[in-house]
C-alpha atoms as a PDB file:
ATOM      1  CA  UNK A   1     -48.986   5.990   1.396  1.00  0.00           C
ATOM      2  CA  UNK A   2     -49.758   3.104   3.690  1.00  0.00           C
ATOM      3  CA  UNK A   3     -47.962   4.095   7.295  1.00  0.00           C
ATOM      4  CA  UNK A   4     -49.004   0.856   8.658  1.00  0.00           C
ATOM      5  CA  UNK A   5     -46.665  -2.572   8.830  1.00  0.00           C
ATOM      6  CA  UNK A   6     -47.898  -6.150   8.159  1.00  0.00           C
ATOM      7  CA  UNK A   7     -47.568  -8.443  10.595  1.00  0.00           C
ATOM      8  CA  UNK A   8     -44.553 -10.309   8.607  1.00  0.00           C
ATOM      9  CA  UNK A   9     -42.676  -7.267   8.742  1.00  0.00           C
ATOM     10  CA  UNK A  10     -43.529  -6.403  12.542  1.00  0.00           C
ATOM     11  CA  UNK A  11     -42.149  -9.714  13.361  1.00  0.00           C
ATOM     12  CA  UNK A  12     -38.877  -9.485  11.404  1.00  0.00           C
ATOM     13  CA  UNK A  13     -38.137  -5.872  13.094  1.00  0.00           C
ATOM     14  CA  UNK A  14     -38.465  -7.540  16.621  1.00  0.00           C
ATOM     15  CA  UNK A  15     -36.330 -10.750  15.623  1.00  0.00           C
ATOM     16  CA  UNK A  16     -33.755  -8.300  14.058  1.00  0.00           C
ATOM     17  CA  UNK A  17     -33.974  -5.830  17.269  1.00  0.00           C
ATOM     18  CA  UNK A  18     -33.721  -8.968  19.773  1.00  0.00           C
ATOM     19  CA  UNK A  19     -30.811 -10.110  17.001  1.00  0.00           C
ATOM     20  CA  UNK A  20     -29.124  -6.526  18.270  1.00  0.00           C
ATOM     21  CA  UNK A  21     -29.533  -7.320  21.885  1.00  0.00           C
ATOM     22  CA  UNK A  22     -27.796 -10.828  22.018  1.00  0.00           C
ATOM     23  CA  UNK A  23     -25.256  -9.380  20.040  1.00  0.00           C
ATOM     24  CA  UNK A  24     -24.759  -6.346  22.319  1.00  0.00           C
ATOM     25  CA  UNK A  25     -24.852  -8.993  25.667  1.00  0.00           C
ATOM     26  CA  UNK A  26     -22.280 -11.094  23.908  1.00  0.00           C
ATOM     27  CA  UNK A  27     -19.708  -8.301  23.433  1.00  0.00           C
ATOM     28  CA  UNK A  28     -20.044  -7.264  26.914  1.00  0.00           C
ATOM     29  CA  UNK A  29     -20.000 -10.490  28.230  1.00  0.00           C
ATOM     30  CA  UNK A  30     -16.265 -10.937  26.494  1.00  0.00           C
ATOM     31  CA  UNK A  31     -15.130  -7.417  27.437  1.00  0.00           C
ATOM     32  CA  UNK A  32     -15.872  -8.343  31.076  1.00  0.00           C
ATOM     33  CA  UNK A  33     -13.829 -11.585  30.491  1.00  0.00           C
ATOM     34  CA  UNK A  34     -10.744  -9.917  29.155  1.00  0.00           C
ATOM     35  CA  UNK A  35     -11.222  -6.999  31.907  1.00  0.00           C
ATOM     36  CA  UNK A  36     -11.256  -9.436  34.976  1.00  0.00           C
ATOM     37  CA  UNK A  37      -9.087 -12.143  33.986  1.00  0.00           C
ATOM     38  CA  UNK A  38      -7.353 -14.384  36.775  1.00  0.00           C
ATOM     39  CA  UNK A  39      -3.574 -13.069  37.199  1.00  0.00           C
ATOM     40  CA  UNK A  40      -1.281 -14.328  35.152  1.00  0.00           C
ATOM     41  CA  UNK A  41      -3.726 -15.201  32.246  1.00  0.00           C
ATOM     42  CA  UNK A  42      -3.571 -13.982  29.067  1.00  0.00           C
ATOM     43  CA  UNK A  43      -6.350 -12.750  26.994  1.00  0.00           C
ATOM     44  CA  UNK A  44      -8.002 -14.923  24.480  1.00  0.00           C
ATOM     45  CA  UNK A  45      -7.263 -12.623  21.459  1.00  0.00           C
ATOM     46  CA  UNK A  46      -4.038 -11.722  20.111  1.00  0.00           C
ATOM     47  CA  UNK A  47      -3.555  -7.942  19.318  1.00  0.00           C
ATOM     48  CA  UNK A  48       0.060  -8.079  18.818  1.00  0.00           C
ATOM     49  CA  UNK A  49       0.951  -6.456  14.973  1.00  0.00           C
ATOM     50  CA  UNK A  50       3.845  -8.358  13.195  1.00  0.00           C
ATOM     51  CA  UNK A  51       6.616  -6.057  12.843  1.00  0.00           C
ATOM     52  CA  UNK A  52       8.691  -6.397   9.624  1.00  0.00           C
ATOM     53  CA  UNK A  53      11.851  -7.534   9.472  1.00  0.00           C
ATOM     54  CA  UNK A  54      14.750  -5.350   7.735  1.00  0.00           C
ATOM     55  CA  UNK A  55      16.457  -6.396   5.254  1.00  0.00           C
ATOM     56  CA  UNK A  56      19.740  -6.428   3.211  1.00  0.00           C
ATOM     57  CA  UNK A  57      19.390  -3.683   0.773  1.00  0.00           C
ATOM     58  CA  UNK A  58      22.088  -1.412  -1.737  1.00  0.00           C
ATOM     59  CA  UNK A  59      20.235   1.787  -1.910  1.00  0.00           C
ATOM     60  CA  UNK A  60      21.338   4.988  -4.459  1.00  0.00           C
ATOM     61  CA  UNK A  61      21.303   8.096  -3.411  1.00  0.00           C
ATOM     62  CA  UNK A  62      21.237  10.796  -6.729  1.00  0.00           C
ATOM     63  CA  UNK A  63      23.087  14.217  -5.624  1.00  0.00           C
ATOM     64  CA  UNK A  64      21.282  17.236  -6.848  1.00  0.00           C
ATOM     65  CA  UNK A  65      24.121  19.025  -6.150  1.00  0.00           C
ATOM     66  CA  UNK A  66      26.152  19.334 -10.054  1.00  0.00           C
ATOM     67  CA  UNK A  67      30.249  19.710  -9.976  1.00  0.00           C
ATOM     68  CA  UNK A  68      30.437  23.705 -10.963  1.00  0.00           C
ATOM     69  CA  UNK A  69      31.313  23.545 -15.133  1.00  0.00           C
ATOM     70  CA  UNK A  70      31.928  19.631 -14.971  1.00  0.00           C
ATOM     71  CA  UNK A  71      28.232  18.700 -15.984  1.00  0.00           C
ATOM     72  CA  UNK A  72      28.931  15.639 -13.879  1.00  0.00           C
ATOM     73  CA  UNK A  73      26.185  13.777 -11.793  1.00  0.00           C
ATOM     74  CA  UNK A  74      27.508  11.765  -9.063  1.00  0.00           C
ATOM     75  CA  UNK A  75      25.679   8.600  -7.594  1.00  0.00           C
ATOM     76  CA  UNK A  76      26.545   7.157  -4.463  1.00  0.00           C
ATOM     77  CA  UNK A  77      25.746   3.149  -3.139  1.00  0.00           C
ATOM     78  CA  UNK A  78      25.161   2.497   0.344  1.00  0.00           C
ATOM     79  CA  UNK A  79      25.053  -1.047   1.377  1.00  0.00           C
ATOM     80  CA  UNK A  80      22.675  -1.959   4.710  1.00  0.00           C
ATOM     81  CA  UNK A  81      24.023  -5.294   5.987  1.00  0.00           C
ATOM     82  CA  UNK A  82      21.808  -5.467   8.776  1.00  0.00           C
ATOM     83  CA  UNK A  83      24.555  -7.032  10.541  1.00  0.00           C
ATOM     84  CA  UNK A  84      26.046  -9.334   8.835  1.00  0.00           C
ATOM     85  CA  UNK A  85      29.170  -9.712   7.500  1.00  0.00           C
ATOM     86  CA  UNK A  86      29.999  -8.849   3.816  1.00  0.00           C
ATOM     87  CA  UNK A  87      33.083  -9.429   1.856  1.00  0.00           C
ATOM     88  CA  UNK A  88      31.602  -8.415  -1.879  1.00  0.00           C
ATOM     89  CA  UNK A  89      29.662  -6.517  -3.580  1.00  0.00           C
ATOM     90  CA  UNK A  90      28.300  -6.722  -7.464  1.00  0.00           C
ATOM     91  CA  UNK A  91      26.919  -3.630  -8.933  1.00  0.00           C
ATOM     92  CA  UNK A  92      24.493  -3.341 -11.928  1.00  0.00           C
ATOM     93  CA  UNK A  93      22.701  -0.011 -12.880  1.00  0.00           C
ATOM     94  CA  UNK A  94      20.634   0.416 -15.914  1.00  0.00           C
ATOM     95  CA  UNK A  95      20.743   4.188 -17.354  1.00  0.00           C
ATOM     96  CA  UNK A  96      19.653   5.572 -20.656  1.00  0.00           C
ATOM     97  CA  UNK A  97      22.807   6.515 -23.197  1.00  0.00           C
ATOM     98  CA  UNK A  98      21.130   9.396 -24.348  1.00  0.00           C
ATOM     99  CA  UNK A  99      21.025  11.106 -21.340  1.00  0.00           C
ATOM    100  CA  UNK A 100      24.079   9.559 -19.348  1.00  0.00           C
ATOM    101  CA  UNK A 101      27.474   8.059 -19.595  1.00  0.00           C
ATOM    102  CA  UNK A 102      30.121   6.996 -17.092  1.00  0.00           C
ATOM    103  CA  UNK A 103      32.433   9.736 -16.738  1.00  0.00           C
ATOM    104  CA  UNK A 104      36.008   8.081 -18.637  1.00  0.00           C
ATOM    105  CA  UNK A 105      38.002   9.620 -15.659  1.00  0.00           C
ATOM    106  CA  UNK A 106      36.276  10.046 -12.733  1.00  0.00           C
ATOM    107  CA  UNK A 107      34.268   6.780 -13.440  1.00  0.00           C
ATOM    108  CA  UNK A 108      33.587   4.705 -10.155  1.00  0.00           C
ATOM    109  CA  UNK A 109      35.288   4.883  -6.784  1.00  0.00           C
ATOM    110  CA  UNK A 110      35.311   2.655  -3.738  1.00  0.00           C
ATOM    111  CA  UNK A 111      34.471   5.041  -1.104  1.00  0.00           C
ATOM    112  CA  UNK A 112      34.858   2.470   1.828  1.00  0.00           C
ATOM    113  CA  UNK A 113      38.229   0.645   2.800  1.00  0.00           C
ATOM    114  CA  UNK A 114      36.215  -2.435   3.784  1.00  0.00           C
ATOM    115  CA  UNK A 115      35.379  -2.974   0.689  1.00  0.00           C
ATOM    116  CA  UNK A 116      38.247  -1.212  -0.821  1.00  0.00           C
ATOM    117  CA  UNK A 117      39.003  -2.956  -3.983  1.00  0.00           C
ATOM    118  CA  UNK A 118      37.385  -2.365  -7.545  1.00  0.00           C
ATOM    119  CA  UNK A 119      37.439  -5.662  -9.811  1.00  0.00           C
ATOM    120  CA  UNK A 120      37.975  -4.379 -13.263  1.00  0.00           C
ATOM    121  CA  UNK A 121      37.103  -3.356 -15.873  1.00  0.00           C
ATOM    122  CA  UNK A 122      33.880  -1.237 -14.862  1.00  0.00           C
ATOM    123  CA  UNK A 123      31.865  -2.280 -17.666  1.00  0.00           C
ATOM    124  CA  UNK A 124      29.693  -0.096 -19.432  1.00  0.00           C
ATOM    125  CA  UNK A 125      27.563  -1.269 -22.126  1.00  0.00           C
ATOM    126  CA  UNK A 126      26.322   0.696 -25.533  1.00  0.00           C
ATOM    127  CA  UNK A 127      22.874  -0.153 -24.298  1.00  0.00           C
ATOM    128  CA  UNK A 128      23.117   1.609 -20.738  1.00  0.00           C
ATOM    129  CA  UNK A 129      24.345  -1.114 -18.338  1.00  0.00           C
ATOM    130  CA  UNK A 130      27.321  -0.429 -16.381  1.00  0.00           C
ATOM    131  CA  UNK A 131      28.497  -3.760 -14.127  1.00  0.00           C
ATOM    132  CA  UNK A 132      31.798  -3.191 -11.369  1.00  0.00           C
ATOM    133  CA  UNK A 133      32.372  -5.166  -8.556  1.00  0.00           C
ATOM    134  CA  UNK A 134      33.964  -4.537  -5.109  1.00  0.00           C
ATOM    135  CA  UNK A 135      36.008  -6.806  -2.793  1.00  0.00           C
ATOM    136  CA  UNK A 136      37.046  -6.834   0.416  1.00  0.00           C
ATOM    137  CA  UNK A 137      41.260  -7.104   1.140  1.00  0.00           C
ATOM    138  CA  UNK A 138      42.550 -10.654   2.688  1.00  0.00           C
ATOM    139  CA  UNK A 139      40.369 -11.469   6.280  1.00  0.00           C
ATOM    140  CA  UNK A 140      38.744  -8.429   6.004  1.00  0.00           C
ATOM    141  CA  UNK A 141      34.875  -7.738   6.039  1.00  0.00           C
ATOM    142  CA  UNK A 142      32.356  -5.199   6.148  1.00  0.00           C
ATOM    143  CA  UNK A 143      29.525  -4.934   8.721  1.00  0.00           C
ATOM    144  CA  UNK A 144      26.731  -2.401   9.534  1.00  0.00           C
ATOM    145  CA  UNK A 145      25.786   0.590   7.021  1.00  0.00           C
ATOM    146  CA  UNK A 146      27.816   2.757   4.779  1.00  0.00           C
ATOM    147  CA  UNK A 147      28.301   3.940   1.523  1.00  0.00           C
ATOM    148  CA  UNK A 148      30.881   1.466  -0.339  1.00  0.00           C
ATOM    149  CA  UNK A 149      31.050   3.610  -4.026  1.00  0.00           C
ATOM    150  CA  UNK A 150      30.570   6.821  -5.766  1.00  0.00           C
ATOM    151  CA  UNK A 151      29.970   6.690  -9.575  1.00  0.00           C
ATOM    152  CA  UNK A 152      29.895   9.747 -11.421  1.00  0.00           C
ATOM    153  CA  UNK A 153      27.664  10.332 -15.021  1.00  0.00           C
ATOM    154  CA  UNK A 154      28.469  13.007 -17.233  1.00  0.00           C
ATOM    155  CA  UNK A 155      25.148  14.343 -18.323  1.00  0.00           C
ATOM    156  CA  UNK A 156      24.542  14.686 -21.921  1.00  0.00           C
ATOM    157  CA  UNK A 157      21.531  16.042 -22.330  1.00  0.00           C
ATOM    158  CA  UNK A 158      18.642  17.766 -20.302  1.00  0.00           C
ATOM    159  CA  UNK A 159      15.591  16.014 -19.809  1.00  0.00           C
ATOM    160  CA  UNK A 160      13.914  13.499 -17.599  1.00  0.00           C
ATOM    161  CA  UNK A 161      15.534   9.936 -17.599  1.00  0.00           C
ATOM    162  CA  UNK A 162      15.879   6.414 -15.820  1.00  0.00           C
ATOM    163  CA  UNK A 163      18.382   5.445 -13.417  1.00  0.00           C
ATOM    164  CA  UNK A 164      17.870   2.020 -11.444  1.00  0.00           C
ATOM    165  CA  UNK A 165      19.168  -1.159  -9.787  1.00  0.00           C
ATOM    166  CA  UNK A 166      19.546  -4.443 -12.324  1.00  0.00           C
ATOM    167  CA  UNK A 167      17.471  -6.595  -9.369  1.00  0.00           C
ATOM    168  CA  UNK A 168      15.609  -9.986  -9.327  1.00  0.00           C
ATOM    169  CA  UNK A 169      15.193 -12.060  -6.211  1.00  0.00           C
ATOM    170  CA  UNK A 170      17.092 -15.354  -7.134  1.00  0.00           C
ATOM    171  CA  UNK A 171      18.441 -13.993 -10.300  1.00  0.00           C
ATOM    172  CA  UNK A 172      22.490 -14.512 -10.824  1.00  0.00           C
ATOM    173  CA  UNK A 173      23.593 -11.949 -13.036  1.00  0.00           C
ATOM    174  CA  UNK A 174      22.198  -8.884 -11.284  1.00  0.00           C
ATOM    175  CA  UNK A 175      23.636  -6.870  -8.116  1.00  0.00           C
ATOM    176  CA  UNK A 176      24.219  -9.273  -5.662  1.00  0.00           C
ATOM    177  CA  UNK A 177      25.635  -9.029  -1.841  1.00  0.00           C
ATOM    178  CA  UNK A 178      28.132 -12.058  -1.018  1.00  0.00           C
ATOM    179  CA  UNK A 179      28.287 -13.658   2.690  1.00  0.00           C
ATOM    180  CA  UNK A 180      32.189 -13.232   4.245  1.00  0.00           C
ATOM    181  CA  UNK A 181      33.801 -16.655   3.730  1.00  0.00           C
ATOM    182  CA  UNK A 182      30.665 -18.416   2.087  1.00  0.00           C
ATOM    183  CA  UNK A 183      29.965 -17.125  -1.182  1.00  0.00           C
ATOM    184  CA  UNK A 184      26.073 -16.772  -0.912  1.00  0.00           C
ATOM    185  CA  UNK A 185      23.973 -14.030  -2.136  1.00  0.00           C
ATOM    186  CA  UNK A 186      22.231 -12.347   0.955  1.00  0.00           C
ATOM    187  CA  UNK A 187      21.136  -9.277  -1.071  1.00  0.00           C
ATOM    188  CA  UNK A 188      17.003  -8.981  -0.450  1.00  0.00           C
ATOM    189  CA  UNK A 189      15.980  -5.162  -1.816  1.00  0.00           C
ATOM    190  CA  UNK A 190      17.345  -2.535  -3.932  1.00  0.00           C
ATOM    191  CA  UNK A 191      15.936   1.141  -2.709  1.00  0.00           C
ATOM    192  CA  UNK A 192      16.653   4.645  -4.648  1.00  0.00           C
ATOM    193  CA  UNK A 193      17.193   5.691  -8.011  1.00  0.00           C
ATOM    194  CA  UNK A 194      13.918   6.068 -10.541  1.00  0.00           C
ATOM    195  CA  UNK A 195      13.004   8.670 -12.540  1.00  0.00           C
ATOM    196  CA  UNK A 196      14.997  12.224 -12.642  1.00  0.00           C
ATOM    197  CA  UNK A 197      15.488  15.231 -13.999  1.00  0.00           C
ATOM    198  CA  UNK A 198      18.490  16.421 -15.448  1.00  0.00           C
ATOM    199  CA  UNK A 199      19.346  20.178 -16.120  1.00  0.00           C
ATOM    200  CA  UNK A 200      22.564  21.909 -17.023  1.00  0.00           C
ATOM    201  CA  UNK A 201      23.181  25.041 -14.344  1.00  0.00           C
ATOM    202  CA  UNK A 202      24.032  28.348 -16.093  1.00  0.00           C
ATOM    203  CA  UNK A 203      27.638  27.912 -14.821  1.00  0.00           C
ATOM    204  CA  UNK A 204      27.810  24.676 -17.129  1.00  0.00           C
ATOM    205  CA  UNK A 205      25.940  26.006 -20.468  1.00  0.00           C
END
């Protein structure tokens, strides 16, 4: 094999090495720029990251702790307000009928007195869709985080199954968080629920 180089390619190595060397006197020509800056100057490039900002948000929270010979599966709702103040709440959860129904009794409870009252009737479709609203009392409002319900499922059947927020961005007939005294939907994210796995203990079978 030929070891030697042709003079094209000799000359494109030394372009692309002297290429490499402007480069590398560039870079250190900016470091010592930002390094010894005048006081009171910023440098030219802007390193800050964006942070994020938080958001309104109903999260559930699935206990995996069952009710002792109850095969009931309680959910609770926190609401994150992120500081502003809320005087309703509307609830929508999606759930599979096979696997789940709301418990006739124990159904749903407002687990907050700032947001103390339940609009009925909890509704609870055929199809797995259970709507309920809660409402704050006269010049009252709630502020900050918190859980604000408990529903409880009797389980029906073992297996793995859905559980979710209805949610949509801009959508009207979904869960929704309203603005004290205005009316407006401020609700921006739905965290929690998904897919889980329900299993009777022996106490229950």
């Amino acid at each position: 094999m030929d070891k030697h180089f042709s003079n094209q390619q000799i000359k494109f190595i030394i372009g692309l090495l002297a290429g490499s060397v402007i480069l590398a006197f560039l870079m250190l020509a900016l470091i010592e720029k930002i390094l010894f800056l005048p006081e009171g100057v910023s440098p030219p490039l802007d390193l800050k990251i964006p942070r994020k900002t938080p958001k309104v948000s109903l999260e559930m929270k699935i206990s995996t702790d069952q009710v002792p010979n109850s095969k009931i599966l309680p959910v609770s709702i926190y609401l994150d307000s992120q500081g502003k103040k809320v005087d309703g709440v509307g609830v929508v959860i999606l759930y599979d009928p096979n696997f789940l129904e709301v418990e006739p009794t124990l159904g749903v409870s407002a687990t907050n007195s700032a947001l103390s009252r339940i609009i009925f009737p909890v509704n609870a479709t055929p199809k797995g869709e259970i709507r309920f609203s809660l409402i704050s009392p006269i010049n009252r409002y709630f502020q900050g985080r918190g859980e604000i319900a408990v529903l409880n499922f009797k389980i029906l059947q073992e297996g793995i199954t859905d559980l979710n927020f209805k949610f949509r961005p801009g959508a009207t007939d979904d869960c929704n968080v309203s603005l004290y005294k205005k009316g407006i939907d401020i609700l921006e994210k739905v965290k929690g629920g998904g897919q889980i796995f329900l299993t009777f203990t022996k106490q229950n079978q």
